[in-house]
Protein backbone atom coordinates (compact mmCIF):
# COMPACT_ATOMS: atom_id res chain seq x y z
CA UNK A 1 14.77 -69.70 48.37
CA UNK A 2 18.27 -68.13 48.64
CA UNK A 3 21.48 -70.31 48.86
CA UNK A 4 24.96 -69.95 49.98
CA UNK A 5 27.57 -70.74 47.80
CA UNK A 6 28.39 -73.96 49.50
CA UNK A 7 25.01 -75.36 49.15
CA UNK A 8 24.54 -74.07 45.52
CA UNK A 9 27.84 -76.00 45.26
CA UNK A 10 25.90 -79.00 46.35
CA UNK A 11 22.82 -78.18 44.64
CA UNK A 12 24.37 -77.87 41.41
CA UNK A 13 27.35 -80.57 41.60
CA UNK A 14 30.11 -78.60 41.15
CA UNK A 15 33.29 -76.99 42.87
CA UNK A 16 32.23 -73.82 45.21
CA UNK A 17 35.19 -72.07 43.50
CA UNK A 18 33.63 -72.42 40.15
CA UNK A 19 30.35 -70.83 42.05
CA UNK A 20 32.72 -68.13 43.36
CA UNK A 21 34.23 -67.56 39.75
CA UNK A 22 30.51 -66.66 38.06
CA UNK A 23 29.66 -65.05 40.89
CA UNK A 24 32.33 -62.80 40.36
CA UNK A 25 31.84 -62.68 36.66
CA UNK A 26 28.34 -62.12 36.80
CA UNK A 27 27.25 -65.64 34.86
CA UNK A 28 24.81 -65.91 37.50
CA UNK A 29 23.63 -63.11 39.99
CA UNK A 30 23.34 -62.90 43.17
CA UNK A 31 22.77 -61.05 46.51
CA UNK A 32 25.60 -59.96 49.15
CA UNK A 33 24.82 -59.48 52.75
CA UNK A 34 27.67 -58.42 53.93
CA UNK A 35 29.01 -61.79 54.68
CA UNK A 36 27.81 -64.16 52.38
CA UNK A 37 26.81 -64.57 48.99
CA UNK A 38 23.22 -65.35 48.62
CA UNK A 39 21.81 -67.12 45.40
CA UNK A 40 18.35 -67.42 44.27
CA UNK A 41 17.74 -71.50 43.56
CA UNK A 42 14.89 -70.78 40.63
CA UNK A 43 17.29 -69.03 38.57
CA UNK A 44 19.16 -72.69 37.78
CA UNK A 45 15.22 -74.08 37.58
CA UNK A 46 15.15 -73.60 33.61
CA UNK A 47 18.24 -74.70 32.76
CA UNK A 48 18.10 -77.80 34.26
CA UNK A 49 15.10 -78.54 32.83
CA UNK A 50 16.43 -77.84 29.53
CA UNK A 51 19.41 -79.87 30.15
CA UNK A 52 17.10 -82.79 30.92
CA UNK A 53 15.40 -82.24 28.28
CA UNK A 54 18.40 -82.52 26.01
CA UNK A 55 19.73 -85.08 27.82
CA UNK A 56 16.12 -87.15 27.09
CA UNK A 57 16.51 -86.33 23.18
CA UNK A 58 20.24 -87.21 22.84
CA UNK A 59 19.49 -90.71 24.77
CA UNK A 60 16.78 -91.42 22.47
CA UNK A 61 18.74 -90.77 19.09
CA UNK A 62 21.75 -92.47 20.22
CA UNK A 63 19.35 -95.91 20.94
CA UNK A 64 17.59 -95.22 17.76
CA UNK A 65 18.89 -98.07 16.01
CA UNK A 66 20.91 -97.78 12.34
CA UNK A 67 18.46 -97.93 8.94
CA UNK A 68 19.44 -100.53 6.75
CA UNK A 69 21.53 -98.92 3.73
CA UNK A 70 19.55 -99.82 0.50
CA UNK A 71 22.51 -99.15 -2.01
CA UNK A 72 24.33 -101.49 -0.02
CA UNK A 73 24.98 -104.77 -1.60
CA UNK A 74 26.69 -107.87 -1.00
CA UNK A 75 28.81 -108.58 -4.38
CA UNK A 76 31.34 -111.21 -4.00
């Protein structure tokens, strides 16, 4: 499924000149028309899933409560 730059905008939460920017520095590709700018959606579909991946791992370790210190001791 192919996307305009608006609704990749949309798709991807972010500012459709930020789109227009990697477009034109070829961070992501995509497909002219002669009008428009067409992007292929799956191309984002692995890094998203990484993200949430990472995302999942950094939540986890930053609950993960603190270990008890055992050289720490209370010596008043």
């Amino acid at each position: 499924m192919y996307l305009t730059i608006k609704d990749t905008a949309e798709y991807l939460s972010l500012p459709e000149t930020y789109i227009e920017n990697l477009i034109l520095h070829k961070k992501i590709r995509a497909v002219y028309d002669g009008n428009n700018y067409l992007i292929n959606k799956q191309q984002f579909q692995s890094h998203l899933e990484q993200m949430e991946k990472y995302r999942k791992l950094f939540e986890e370790w930053y609950n993960e409560p603190l270990p008890e210190d055992p050289d720490i001791k209370d010596e008043d």
